[in-house]
C-alpha atoms as a PDB file:
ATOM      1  CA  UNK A   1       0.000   0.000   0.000  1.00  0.00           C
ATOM      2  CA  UNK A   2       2.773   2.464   0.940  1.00  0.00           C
ATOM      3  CA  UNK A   3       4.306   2.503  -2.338  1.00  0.00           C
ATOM      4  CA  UNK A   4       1.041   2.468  -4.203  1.00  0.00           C
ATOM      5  CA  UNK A   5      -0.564   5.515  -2.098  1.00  0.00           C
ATOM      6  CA  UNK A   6       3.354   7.393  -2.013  1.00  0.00           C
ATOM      7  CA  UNK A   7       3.559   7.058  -5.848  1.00  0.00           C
ATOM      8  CA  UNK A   8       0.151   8.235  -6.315  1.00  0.00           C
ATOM      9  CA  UNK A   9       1.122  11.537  -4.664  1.00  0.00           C
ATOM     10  CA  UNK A  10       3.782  11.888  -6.626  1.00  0.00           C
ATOM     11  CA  UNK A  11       6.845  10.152  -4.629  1.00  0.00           C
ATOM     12  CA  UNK A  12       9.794   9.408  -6.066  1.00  0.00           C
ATOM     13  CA  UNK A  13      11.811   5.785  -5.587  1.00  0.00           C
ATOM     14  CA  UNK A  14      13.820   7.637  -2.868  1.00  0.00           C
ATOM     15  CA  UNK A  15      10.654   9.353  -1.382  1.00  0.00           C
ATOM     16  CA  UNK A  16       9.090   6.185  -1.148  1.00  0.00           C
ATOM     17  CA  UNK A  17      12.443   4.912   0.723  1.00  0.00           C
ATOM     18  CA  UNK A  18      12.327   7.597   3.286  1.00  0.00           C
ATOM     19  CA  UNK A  19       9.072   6.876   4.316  1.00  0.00           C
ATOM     20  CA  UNK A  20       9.460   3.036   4.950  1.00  0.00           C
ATOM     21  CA  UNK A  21      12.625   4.345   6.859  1.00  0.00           C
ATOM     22  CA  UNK A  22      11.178   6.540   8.691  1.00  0.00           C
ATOM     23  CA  UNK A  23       9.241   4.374  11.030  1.00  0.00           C
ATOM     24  CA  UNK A  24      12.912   2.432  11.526  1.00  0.00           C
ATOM     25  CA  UNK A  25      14.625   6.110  12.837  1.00  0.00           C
ATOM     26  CA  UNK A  26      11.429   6.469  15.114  1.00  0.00           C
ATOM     27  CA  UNK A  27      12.626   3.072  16.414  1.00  0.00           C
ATOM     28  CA  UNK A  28      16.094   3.687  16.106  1.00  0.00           C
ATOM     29  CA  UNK A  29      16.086   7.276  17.759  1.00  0.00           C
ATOM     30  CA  UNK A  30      13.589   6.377  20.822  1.00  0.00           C
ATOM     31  CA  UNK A  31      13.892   2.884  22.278  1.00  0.00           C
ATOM     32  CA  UNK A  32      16.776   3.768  24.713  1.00  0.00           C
ATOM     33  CA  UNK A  33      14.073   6.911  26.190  1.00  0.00           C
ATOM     34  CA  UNK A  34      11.555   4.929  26.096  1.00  0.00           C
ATOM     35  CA  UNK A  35      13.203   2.350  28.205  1.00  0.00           C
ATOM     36  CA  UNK A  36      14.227   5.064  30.777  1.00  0.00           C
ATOM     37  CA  UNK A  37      10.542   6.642  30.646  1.00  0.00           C
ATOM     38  CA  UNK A  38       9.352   3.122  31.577  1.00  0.00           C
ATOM     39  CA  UNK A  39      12.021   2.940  34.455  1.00  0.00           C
ATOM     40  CA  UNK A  40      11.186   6.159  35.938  1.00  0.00           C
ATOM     41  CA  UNK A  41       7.157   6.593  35.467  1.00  0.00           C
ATOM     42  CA  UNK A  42       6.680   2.964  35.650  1.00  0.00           C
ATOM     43  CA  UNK A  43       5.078   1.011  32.343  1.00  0.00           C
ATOM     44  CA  UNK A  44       1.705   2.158  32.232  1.00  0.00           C
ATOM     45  CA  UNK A  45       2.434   5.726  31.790  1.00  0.00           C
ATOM     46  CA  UNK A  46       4.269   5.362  28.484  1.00  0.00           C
ATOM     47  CA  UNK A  47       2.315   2.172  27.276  1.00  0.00           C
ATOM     48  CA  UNK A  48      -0.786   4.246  27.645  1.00  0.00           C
ATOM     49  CA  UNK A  49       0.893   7.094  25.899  1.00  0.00           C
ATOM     50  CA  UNK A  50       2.780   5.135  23.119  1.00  0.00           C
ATOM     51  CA  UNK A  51      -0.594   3.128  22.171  1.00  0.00           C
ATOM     52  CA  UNK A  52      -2.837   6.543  21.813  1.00  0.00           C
ATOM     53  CA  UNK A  53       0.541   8.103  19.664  1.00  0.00           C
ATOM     54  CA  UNK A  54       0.234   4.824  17.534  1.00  0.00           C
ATOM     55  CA  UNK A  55      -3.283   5.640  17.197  1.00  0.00           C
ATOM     56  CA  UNK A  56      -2.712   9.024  16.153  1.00  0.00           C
ATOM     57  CA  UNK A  57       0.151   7.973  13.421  1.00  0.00           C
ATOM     58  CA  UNK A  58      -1.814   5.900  12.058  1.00  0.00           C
ATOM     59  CA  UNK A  59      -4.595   8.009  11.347  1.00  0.00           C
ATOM     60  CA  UNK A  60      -2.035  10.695   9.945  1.00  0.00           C
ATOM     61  CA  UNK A  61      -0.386   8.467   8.033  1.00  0.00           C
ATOM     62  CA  UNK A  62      -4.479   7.461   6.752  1.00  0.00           C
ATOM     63  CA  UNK A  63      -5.361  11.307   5.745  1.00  0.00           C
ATOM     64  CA  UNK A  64      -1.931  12.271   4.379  1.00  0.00           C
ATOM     65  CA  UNK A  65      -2.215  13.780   1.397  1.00  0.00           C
ATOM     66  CA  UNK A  66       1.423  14.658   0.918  1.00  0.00           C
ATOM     67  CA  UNK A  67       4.443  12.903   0.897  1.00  0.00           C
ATOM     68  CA  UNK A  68       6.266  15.063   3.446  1.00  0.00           C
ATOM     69  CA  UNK A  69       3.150  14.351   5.973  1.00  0.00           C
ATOM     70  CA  UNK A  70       3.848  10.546   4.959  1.00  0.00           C
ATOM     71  CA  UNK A  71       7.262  10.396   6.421  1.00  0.00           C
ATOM     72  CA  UNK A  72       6.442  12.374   9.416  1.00  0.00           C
ATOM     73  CA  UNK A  73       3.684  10.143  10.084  1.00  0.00           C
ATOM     74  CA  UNK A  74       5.431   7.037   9.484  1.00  0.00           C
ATOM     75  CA  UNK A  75       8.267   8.571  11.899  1.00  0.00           C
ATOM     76  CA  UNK A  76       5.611   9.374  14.544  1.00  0.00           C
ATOM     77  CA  UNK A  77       4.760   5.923  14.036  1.00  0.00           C
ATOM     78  CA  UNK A  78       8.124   4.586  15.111  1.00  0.00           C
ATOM     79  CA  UNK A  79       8.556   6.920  17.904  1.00  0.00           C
ATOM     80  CA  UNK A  80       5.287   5.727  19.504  1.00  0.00           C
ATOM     81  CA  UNK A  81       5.906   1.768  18.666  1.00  0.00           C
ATOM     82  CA  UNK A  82       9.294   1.994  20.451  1.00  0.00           C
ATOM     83  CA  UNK A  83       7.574   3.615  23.292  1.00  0.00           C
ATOM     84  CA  UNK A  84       4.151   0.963  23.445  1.00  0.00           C
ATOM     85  CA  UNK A  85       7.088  -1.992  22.960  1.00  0.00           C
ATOM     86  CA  UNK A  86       9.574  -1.164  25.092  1.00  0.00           C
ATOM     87  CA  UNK A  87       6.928  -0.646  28.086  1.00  0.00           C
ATOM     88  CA  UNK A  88       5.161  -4.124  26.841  1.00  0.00           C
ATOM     89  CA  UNK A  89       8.382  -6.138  26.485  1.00  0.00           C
ATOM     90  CA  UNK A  90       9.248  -4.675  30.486  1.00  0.00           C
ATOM     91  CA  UNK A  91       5.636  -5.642  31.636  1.00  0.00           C
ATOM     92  CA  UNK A  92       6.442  -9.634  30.465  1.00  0.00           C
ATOM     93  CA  UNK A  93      10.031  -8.928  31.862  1.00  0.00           C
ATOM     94  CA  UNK A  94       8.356  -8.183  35.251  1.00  0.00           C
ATOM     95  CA  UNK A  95       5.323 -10.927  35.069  1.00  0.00           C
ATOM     96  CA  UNK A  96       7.145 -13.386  34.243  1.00  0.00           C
ATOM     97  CA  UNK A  97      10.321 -15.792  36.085  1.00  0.00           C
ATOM     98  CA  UNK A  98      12.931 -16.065  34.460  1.00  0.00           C
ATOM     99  CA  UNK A  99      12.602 -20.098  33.664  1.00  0.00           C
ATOM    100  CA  UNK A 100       9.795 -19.087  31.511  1.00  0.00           C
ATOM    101  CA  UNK A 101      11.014 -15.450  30.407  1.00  0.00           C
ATOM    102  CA  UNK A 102      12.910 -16.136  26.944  1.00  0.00           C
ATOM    103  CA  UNK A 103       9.409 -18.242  25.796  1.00  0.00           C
ATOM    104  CA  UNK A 104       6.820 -15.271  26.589  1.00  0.00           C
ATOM    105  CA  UNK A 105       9.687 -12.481  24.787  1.00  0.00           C
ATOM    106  CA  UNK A 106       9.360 -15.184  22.086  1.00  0.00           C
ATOM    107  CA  UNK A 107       6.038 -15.538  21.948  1.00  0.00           C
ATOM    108  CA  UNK A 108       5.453 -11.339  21.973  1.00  0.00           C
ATOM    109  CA  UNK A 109       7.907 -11.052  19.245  1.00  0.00           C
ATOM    110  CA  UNK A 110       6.292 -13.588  17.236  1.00  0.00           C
ATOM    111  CA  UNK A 111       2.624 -11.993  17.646  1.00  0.00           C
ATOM    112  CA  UNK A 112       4.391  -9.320  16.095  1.00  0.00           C
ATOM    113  CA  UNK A 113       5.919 -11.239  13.435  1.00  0.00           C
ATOM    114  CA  UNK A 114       2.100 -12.781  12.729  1.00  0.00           C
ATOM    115  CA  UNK A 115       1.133  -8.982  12.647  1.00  0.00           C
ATOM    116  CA  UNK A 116       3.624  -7.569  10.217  1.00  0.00           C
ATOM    117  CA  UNK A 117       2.844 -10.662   8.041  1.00  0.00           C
ATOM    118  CA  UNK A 118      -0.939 -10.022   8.123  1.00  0.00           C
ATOM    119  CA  UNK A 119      -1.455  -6.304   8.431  1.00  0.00           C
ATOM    120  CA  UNK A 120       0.113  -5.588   5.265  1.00  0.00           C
ATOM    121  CA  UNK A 121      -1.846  -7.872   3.417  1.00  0.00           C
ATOM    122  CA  UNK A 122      -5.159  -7.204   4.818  1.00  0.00           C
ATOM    123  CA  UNK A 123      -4.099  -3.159   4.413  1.00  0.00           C
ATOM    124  CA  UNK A 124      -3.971  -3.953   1.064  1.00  0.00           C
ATOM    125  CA  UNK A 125      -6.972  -5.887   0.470  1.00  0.00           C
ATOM    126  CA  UNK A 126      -8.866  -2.752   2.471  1.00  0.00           C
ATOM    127  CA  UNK A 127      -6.976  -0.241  -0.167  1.00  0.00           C
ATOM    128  CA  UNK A 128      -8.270  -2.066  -2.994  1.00  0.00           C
ATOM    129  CA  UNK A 129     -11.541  -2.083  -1.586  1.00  0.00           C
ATOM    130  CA  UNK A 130     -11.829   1.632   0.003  1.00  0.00           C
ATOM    131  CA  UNK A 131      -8.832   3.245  -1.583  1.00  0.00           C
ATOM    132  CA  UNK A 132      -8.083   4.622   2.021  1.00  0.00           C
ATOM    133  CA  UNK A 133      -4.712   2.895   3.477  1.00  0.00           C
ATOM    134  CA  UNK A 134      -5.522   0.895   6.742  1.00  0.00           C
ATOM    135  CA  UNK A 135      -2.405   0.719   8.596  1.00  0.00           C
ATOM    136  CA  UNK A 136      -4.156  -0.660  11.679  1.00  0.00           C
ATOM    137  CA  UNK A 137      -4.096  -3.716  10.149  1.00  0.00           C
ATOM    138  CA  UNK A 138      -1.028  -5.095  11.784  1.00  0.00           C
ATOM    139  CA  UNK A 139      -2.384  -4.749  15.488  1.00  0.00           C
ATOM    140  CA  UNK A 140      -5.476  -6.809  14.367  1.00  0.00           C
ATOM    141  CA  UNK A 141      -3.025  -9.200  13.639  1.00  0.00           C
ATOM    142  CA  UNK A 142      -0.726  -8.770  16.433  1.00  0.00           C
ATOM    143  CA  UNK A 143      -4.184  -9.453  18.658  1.00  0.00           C
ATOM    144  CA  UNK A 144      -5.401 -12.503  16.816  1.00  0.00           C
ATOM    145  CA  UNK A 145      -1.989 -13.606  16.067  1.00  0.00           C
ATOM    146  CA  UNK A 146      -0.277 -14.360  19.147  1.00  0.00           C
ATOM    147  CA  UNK A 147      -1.283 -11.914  21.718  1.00  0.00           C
ATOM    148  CA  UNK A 148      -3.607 -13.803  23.884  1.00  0.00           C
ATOM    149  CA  UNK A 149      -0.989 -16.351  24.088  1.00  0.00           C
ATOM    150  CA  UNK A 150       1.000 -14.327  26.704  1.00  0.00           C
ATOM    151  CA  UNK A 151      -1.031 -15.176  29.601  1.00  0.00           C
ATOM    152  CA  UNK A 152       0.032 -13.576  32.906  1.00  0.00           C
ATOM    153  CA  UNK A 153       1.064 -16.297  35.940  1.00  0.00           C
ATOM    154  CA  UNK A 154       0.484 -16.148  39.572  1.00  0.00           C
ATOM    155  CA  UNK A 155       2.917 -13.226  39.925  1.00  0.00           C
ATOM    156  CA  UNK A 156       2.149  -9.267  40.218  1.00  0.00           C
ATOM    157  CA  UNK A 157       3.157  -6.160  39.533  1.00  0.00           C
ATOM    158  CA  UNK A 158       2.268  -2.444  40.967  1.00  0.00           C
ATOM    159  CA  UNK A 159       2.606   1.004  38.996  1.00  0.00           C
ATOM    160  CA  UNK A 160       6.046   1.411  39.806  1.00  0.00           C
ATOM    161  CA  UNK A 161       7.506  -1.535  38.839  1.00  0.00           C
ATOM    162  CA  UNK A 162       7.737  -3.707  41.623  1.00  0.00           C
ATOM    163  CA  UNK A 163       6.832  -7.560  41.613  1.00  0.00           C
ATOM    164  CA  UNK A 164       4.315  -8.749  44.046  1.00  0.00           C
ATOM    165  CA  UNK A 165       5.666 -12.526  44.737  1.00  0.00           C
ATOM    166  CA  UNK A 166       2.270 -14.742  45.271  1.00  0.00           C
ATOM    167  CA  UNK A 167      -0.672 -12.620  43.761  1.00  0.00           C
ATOM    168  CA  UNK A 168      -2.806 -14.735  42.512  1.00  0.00           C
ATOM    169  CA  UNK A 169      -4.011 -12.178  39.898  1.00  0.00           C
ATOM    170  CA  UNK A 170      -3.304  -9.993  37.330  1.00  0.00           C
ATOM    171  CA  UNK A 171      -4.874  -6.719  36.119  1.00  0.00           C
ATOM    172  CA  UNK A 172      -3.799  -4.319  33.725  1.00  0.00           C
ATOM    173  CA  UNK A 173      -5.160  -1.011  36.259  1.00  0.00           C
ATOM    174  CA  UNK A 174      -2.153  -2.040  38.331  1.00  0.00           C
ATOM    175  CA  UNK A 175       0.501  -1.895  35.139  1.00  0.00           C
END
């Protein structure tokens, strides 16, 4: 879809380049604050924050109808996914011990995988049909993919980080 809808503007082969990398810099450039945002608010805070940007982005990126709004989208779009996964990947850090840690990161970075497998193709298959992009397409994915496969175990956490040893539940109001 992105080089369909960038060429349609009017983007050139390099355009079109800067706006896939775009999202990459937003990675790139904030994962490391991210991770320190997380450590000093706690991970609701910026998981809140980065989901709502990613929400924004996406919409942007939706309605642009210029190539320069394009890559500033798509780098707004990066920025907030390095904030939402950076604060996810520390929530399963924290829920989880670490004799079952490296199979929950797996299993997160392969809902992702699911969802940057599907989203593009079912953003495509909306674009054909609406002639809108639908970039949202790859959390639908990430949710049916492999999300509610991480399932939290009889361990805890509070706003600011700290594990609870022997809760016996889980809810997101205390992330």
């Amino acid at each position: 879809v992105v080089p369909h809808y960038a060429t349609a503007l009017g983007a050139s082969p390099a355009q079109v380049g800067v706006i896939f990398a775009a999202y990459s810099a937003g990675l790139l450039l904030f994962d490391i604050p991210a991770g320190i945002a997380c450590d000093r608010y706690g991970y609701k805070p910026p998981l809140v924050l980065g989901m709502a940007g990613l929400t924004l982005a996406t919409v942007a990126f939706a309605f642009s109808g210029r190539i320069w709004l394009l890559a500033a989208s798509r780098l707004a779009q990066g920025i907030a996914g390095a904030v939402t996964w950076t604060a996810a990947m520390a929530v399963v850090a924290a829920l989880y011990p670490s004799r079952r840690l490296g199979q929950r990161m797996g299993i997160m970075m392969t809902s992702g995988g699911i969802g940057t497998i599907i989203g593009p193709a079912l953003g495509g298959a909306f674009y054909c049909r609406l002639r809108r992009p639908f970039s949202g397409c790859g959390s639908g994915g990430y949710r049916a993919g492999g999300a509610p496969l991480v399932q939290p175990d009889a361990r805890n956490i509070n706003p600011r980080n700290k594990i609870t040893p022997g809760a016996e539940t889980f809810s997101w109001e205390q992330v």
